[in-house]
N, C-alpha and C. Protein backbone atom coordinates (compact mmCIF):
# COMPACT_ATOMS: atom_id res chain seq x y z
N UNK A 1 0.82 -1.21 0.00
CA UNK A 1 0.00 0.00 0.00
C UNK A 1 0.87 1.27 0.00
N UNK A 2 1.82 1.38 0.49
CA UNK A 2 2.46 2.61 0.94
C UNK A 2 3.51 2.49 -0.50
N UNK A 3 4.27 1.78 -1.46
CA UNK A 3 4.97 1.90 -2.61
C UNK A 3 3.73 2.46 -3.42
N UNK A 4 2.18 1.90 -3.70
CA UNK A 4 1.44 2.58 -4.51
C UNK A 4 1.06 3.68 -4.02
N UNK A 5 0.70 4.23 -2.75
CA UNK A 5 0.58 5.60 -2.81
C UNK A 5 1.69 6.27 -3.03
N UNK A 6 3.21 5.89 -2.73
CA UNK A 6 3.80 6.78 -3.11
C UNK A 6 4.39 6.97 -4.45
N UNK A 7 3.85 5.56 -5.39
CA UNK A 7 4.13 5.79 -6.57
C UNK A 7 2.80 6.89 -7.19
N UNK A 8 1.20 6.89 -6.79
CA UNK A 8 0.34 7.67 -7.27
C UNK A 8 0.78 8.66 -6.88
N UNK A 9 1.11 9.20 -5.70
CA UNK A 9 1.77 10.67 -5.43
C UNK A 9 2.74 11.56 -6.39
N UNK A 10 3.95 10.57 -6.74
CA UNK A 10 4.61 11.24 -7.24
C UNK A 10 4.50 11.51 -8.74
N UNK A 11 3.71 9.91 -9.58
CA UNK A 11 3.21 10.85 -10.33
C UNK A 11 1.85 11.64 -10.36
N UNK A 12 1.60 11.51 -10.21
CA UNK A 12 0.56 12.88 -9.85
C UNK A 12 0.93 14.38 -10.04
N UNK A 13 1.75 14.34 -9.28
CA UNK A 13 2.62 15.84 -9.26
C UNK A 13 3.29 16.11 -10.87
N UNK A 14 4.17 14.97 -10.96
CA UNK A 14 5.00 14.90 -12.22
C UNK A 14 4.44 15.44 -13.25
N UNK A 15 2.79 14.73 -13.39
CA UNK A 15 1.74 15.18 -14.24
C UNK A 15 1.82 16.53 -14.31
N UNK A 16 1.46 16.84 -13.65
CA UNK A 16 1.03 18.53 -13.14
C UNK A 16 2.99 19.28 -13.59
N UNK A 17 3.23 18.88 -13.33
CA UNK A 17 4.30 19.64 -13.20
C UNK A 17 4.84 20.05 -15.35
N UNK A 18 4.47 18.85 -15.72
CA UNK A 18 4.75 18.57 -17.30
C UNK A 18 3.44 19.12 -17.84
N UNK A 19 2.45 19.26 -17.27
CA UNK A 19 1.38 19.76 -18.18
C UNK A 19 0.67 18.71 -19.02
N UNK A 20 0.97 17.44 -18.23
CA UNK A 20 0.11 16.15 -19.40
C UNK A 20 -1.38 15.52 -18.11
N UNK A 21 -2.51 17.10 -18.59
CA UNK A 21 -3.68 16.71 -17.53
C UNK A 21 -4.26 15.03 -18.56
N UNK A 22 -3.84 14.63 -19.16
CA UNK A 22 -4.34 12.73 -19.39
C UNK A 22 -3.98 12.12 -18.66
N UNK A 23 -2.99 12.10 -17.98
CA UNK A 23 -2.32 11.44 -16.89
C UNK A 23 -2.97 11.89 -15.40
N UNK A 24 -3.20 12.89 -15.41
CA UNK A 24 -3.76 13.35 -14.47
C UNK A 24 -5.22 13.22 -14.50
N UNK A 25 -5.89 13.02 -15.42
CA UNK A 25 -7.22 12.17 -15.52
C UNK A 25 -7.43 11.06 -15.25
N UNK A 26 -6.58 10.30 -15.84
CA UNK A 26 -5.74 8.49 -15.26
C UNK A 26 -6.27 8.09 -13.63
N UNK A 27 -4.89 9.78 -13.38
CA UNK A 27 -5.20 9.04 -11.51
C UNK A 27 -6.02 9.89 -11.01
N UNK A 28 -7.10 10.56 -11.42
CA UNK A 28 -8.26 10.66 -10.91
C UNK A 28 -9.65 9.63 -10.62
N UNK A 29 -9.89 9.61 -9.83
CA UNK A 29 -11.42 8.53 -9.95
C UNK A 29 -12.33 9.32 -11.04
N UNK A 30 -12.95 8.88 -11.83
CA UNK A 30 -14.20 9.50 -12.56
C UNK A 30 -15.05 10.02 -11.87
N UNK A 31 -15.15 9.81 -10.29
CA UNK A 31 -16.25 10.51 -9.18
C UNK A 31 -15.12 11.33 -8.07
N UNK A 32 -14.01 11.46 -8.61
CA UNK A 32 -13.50 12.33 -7.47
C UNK A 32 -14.16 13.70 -7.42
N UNK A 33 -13.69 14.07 -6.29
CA UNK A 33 -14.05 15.02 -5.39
C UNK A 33 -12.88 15.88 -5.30
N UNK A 34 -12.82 17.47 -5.86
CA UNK A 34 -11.36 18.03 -5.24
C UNK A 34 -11.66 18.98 -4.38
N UNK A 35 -11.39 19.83 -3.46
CA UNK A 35 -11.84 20.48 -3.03
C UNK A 35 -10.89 21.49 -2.44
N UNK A 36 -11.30 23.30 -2.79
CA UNK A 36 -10.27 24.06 -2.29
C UNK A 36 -10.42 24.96 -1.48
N UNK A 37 -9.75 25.09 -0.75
CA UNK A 37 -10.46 26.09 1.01
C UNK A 37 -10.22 27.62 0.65
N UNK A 38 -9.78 27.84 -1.05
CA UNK A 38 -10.27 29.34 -1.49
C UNK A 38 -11.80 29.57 -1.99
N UNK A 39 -12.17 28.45 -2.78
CA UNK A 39 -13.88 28.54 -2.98
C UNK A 39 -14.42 27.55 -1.52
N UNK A 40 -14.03 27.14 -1.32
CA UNK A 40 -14.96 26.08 0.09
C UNK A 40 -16.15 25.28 -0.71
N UNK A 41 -15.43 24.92 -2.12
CA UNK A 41 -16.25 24.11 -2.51
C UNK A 41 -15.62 23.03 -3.25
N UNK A 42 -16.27 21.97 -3.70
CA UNK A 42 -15.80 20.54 -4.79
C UNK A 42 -16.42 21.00 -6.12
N UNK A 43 -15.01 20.83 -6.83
CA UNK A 43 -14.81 20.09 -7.97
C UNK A 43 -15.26 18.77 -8.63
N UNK A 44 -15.66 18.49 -9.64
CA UNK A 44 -16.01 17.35 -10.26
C UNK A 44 -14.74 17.12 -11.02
N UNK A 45 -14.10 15.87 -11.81
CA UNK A 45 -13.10 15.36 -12.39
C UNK A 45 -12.90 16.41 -13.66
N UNK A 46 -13.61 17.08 -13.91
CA UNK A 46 -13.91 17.69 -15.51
C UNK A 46 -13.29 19.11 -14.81
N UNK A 47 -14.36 19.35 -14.28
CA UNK A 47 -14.07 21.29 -13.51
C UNK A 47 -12.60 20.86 -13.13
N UNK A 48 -12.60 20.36 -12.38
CA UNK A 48 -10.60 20.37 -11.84
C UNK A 48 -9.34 20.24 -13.07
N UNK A 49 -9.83 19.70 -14.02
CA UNK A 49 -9.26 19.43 -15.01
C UNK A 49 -9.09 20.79 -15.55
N UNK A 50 -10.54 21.18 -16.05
CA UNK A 50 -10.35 22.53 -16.69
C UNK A 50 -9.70 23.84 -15.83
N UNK A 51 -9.84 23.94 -14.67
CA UNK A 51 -8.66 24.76 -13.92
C UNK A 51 -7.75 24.46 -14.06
N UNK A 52 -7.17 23.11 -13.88
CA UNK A 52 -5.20 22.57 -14.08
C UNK A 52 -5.40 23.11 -15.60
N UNK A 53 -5.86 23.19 -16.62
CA UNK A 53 -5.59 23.45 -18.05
C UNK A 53 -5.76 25.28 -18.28
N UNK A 54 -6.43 25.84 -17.36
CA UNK A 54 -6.21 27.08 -17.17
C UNK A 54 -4.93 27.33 -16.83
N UNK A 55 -4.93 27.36 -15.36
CA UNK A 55 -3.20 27.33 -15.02
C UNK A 55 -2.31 26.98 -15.27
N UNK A 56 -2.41 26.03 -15.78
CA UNK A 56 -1.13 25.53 -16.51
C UNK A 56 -0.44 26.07 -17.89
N UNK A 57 -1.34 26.69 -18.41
CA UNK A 57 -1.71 27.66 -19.59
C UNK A 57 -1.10 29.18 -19.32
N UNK A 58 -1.18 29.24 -18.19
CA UNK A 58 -0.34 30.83 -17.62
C UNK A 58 0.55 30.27 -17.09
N UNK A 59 0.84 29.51 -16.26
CA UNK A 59 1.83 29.51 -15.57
C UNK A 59 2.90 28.57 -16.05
N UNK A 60 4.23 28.83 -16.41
CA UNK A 60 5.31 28.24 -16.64
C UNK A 60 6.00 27.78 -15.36
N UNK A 61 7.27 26.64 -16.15
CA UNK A 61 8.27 26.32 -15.24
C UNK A 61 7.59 26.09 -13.51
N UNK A 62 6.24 25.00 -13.91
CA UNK A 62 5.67 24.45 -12.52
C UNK A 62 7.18 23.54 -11.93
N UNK A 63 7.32 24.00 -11.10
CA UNK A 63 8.35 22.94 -10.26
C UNK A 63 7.42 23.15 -8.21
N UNK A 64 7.23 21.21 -8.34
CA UNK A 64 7.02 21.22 -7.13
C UNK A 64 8.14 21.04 -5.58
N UNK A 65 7.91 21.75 -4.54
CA UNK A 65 9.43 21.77 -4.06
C UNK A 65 8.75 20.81 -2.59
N UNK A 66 8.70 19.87 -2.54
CA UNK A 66 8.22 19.04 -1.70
C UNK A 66 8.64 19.12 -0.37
N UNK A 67 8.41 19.49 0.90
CA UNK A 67 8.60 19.91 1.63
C UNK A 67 8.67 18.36 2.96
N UNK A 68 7.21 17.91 2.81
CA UNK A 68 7.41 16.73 3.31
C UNK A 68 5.88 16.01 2.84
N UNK A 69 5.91 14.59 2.92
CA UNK A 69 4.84 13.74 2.25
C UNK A 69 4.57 12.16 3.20
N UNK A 70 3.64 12.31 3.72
CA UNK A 70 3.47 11.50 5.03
C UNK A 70 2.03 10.39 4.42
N UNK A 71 2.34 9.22 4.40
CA UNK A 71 1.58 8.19 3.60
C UNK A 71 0.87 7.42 4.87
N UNK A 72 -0.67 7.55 4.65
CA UNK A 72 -1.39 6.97 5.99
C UNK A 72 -2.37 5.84 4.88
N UNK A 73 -2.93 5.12 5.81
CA UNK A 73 -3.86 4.17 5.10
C UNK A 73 -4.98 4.69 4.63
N UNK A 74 -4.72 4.70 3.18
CA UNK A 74 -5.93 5.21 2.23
C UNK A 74 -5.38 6.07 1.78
N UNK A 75 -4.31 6.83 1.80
CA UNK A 75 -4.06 8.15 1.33
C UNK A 75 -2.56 8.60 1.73
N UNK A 76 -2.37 9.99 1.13
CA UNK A 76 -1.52 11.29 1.74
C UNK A 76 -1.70 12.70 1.84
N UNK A 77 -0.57 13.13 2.73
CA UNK A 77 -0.80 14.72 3.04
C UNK A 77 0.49 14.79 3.05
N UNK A 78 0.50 16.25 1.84
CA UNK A 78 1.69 16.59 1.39
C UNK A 78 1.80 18.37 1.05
N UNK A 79 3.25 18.66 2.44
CA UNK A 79 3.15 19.88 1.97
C UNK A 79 4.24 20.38 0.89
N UNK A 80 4.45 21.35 0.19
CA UNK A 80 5.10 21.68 -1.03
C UNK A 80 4.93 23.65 -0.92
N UNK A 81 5.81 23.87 -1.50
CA UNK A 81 5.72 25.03 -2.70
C UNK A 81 5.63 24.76 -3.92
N UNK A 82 4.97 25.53 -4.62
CA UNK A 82 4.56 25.48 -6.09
C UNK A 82 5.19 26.39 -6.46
N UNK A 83 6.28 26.57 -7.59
CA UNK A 83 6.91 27.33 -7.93
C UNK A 83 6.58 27.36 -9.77
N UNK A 84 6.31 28.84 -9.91
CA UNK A 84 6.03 29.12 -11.13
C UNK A 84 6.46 30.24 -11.74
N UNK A 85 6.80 30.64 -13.13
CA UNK A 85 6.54 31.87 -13.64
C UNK A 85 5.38 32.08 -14.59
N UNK A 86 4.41 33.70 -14.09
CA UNK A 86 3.51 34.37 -14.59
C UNK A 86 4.07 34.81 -16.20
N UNK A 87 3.02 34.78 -17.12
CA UNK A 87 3.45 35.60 -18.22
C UNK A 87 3.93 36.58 -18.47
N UNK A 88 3.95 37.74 -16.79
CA UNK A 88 4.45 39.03 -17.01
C UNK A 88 6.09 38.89 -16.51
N UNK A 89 6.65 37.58 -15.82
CA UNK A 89 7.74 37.16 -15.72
C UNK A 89 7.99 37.33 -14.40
N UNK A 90 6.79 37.57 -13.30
CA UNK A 90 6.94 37.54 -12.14
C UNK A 90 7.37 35.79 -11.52
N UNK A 91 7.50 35.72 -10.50
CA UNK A 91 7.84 34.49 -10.15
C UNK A 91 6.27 34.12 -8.86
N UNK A 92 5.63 33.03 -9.05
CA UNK A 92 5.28 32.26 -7.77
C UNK A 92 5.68 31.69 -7.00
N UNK A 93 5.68 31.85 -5.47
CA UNK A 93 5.81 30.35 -4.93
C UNK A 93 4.22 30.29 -3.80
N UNK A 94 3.75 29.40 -3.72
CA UNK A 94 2.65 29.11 -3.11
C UNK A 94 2.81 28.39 -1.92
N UNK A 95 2.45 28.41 -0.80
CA UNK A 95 3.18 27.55 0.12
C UNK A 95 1.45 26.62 0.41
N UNK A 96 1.37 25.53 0.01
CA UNK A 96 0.34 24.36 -0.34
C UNK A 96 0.37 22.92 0.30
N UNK A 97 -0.98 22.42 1.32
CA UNK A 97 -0.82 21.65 2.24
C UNK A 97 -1.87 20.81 1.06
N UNK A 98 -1.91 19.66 0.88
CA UNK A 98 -2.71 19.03 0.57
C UNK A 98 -3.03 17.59 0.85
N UNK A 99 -4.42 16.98 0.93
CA UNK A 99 -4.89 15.70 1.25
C UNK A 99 -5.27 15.44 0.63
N UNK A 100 -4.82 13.84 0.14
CA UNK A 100 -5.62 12.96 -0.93
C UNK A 100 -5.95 11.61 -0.33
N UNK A 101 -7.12 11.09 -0.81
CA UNK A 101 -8.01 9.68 -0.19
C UNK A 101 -7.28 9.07 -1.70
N UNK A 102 -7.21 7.57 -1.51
CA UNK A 102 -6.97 6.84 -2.69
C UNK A 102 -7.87 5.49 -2.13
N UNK A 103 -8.51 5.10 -3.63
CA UNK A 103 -9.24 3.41 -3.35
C UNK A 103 -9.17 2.97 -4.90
N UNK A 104 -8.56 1.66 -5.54
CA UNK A 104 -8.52 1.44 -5.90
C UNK A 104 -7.70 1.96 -6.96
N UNK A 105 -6.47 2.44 -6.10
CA UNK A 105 -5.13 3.19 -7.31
C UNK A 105 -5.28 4.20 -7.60
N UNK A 106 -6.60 5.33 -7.05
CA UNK A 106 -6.92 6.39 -7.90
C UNK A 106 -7.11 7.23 -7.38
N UNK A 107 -7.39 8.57 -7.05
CA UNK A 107 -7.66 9.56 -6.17
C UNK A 107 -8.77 9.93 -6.22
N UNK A 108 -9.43 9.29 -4.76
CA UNK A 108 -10.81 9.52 -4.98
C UNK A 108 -11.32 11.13 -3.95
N UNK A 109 -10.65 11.58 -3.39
CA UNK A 109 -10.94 13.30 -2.87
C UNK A 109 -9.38 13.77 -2.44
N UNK A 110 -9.75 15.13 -2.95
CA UNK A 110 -8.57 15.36 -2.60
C UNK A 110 -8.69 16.93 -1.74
N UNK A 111 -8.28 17.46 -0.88
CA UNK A 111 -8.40 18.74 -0.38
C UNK A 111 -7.25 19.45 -0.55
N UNK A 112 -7.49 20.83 -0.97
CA UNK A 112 -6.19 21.52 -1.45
C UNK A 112 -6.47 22.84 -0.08
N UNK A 113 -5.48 23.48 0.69
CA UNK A 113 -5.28 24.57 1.34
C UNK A 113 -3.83 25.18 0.82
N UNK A 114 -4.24 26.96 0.24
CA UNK A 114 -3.35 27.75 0.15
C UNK A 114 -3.77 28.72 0.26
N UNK A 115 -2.74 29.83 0.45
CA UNK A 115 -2.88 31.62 0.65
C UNK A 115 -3.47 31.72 -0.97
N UNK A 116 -4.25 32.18 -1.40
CA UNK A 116 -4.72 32.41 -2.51
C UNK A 116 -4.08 33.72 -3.07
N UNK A 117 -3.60 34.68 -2.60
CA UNK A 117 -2.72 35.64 -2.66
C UNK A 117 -1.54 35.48 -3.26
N UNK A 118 -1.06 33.75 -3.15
CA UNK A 118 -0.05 33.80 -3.39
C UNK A 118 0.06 33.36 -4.92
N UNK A 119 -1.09 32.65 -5.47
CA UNK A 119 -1.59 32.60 -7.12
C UNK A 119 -2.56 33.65 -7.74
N UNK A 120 -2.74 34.48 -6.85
CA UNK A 120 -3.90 35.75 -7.84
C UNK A 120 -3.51 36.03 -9.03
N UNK A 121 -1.61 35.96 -9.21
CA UNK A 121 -1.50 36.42 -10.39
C UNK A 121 -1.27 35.97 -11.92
N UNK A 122 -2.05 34.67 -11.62
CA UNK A 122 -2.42 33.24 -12.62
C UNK A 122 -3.62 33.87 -12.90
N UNK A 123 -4.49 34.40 -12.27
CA UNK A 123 -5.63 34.32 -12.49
C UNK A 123 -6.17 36.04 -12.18
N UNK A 124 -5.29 36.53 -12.51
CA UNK A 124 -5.60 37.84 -13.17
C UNK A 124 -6.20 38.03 -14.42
């Protein structure tokens, strides 16, 4: 259990980090749940998708800087910086706690917490 979550973890990120959201559809459940404590609401597999394809779309040079990643039964919680550059050539870093449930290889909810301040300028 703990080699497959930490093999879904890392790629997961990898995904995200390369910009290949198919892979990142992969290890989604078709009924996941994402959820972010800037709207205080869930995502469906599609909506989350189409935000990672927003952002990812502005934001260059995603590098995740993994801080630490703690593997419990059913899941992980992993904190990171997200490091990016904006189109105007500013730099991000996001400082990002997140929880993911896994059943059956796939990520079935996931909860995201960040300063939203610290990506406003993705989504300017």
């Amino acid at each position: 259990m703990t080699d497959a979550t930490e093999t879904i973890a890392s790629e997961f990120f990898a995904a995200i980090e390369r910009g290949d959201l198919d892979a990142v559809r992969e290890i989604y459940s078709p009924h996941v749940e994402v959820w972010h404590n800037v709207t205080g609401k869930s995502q469906t597999r599609e909506e989350n998708l189409a935000l990672l394809r927003y952002f990812t779309g502005r934001v260059s040079e995603l590098r995740y800087e993994v801080l630490a990643r703690e593997i419990f039964h059913g899941g992980f919680v992993q904190r990171h910086v997200l490091h990016g550059k904006l189109e105007s050539g500013d730099s991000i870093a996001a400082a990002v706690c997140l929880i993911a449930y896994i059943s059956t290889d796939r990520i079935e909810r996931l909860y995201e917490y960040l300063d939203p301040a610290a990506v406003r300028g993705a989504f300017a």
